[in-house]
Protein backbone atom coordinates (compact mmCIF):
# COMPACT_ATOMS: atom_id res chain seq x y z
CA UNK A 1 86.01 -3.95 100.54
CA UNK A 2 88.13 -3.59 97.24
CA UNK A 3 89.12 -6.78 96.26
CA UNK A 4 87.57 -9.12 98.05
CA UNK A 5 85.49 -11.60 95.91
CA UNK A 6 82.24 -12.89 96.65
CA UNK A 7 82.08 -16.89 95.97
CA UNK A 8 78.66 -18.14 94.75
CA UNK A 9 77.49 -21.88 96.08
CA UNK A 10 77.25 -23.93 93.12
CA UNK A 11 73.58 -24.86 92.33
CA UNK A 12 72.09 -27.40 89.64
CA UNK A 13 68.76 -27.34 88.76
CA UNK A 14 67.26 -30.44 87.03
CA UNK A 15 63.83 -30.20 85.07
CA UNK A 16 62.35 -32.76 82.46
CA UNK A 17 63.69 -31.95 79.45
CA UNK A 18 62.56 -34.48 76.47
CA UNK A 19 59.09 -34.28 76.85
CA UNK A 20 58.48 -31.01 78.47
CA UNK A 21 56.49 -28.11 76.53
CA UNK A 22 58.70 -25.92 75.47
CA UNK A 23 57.11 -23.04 78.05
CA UNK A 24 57.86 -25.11 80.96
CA UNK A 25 61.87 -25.17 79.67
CA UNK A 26 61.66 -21.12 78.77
CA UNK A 27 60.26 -20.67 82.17
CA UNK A 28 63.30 -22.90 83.73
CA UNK A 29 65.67 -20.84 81.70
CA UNK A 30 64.27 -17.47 83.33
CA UNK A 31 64.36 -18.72 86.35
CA UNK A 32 67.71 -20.18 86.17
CA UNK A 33 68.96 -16.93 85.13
CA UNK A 34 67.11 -15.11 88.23
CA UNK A 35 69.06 -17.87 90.52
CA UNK A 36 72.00 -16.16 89.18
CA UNK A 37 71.97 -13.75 91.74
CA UNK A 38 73.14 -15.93 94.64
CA UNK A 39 74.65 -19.01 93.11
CA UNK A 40 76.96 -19.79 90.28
CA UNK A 41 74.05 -22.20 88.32
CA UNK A 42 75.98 -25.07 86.60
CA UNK A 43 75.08 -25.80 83.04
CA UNK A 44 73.30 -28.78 82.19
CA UNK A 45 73.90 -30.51 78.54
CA UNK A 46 70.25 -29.82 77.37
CA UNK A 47 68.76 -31.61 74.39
CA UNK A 48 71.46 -30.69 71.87
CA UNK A 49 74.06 -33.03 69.72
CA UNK A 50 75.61 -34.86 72.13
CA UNK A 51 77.80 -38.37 71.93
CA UNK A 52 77.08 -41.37 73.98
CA UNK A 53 78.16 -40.90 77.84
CA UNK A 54 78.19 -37.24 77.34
CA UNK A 55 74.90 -36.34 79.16
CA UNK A 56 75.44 -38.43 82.00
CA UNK A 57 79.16 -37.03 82.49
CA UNK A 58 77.78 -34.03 82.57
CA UNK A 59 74.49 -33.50 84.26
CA UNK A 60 75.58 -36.58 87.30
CA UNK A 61 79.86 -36.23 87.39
CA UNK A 62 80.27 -33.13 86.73
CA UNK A 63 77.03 -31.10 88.46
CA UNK A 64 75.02 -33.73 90.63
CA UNK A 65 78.61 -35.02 92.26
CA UNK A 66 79.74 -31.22 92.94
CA UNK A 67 76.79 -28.98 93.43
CA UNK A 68 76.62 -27.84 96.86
CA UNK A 69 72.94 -27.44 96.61
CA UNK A 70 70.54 -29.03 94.10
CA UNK A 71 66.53 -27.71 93.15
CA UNK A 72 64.48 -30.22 91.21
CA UNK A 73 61.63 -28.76 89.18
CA UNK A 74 59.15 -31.54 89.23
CA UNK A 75 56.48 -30.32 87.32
CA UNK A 76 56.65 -32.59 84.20
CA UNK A 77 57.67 -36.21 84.51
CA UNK A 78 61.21 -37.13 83.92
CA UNK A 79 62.77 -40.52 84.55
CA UNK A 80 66.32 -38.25 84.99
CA UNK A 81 65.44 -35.82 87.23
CA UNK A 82 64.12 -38.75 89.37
CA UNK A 83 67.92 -40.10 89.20
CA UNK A 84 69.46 -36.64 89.40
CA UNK A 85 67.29 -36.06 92.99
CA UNK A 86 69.07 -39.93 94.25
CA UNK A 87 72.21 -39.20 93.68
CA UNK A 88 72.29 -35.71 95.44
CA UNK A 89 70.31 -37.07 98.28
CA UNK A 90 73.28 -39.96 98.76
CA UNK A 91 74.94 -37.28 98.73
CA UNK A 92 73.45 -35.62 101.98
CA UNK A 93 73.43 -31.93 99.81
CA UNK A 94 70.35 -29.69 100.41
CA UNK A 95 67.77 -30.46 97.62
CA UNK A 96 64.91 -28.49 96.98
CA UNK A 97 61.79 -30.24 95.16
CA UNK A 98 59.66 -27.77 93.71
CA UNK A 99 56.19 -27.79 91.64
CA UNK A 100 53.66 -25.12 90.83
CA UNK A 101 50.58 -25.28 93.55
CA UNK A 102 48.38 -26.34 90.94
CA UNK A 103 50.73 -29.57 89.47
CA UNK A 104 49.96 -33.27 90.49
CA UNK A 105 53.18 -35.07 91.27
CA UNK A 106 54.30 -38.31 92.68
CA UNK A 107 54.15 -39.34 96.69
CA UNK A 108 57.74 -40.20 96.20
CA UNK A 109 58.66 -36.61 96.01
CA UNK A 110 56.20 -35.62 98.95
CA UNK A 111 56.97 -38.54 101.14
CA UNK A 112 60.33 -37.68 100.71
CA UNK A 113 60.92 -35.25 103.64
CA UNK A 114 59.22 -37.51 105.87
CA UNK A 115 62.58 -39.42 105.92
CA UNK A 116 65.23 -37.66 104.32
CA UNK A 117 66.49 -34.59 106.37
CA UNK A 118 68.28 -32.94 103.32
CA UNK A 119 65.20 -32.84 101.13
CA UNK A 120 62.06 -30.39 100.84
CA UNK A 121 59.37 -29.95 98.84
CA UNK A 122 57.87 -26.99 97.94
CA UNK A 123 55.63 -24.82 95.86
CA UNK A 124 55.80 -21.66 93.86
CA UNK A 125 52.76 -19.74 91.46
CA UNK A 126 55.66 -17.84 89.63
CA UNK A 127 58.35 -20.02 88.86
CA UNK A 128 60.71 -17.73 88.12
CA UNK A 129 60.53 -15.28 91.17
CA UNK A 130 59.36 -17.67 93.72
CA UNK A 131 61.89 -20.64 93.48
CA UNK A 132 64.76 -18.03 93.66
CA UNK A 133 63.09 -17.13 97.02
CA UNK A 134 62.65 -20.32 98.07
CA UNK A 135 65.87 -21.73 97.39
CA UNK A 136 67.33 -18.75 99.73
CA UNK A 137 65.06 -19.59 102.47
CA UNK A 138 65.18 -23.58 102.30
CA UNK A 139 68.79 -24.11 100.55
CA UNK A 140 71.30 -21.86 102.23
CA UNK A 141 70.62 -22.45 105.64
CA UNK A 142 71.93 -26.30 104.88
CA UNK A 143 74.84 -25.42 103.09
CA UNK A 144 77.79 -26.06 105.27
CA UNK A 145 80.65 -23.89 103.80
CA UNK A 146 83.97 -23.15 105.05
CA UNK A 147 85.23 -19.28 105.77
């Protein structure tokens, strides 16, 4: 129908960023962009100039507190992402958890589900065209948006 517009559910996606290889963080960026397609992805700050307060303002006020929906890459180790996933469970949002069959990550992450309702973990082989699946299949069902 002419005019009508379609709103996207906002989505951040936290990965380890400071001491990730830099193919991990390409493959985040493609499949960021492929995410595209049903959500409006918020930007996170990255590892650019940035003055004191400024990452946390934006990667936990602006996109943890207001994402609707929120997919944690847990392949690499990252102290933030661990804090990112915390505050969006408080916050009862759908979070997704997901690592490539073949990573080793923490029981914290797969215990999780076990007592958290909002959380799941999963795995993908292709990053970049299997978390954009998944994240249809475990994220919108839990999004509770008004008409």
């Amino acid at each position: 129908m002419p005019g009508l517009e379609v709103v996207k559910p906002d989505l951040y996606v936290g990965c380890s960023l400071t001491h990730a290889p830099e193919r991990f963080k390409e493959e985040v960026e493609e499949t960021k962009g492929a995410l595209e397609l049903d959500w409006n992805v918020l930007k996170f700050l990255g590892l650019g100039p940035a003055e004191p307060g400024q990452v946390y303002e934006q990667d936990i006020i602006n996109n943890v507190n207001s994402c609707e929906a929120f997919v944690a890459i847990i392949d690499e180790p990252s102290w933030g992402v661990g804090y990112e996933c915390a505050k969006a469970d408080a916050r009862g949002i759908p979070v997704m958890l997901a690592h490539h069959v073949d990573s080793k990550i923490t029981r914290l992450a797969t215990d999780a589900p076990l007592w958290v309702r909002n959380v799941v973990v999963v795995q993908y082989v292709d990053m970049a065209s299997d978390v954009p699946e998944l994240a249809r299949e475990h994220l919108m069902p839990g999004l509770q948006r008004s008409a």
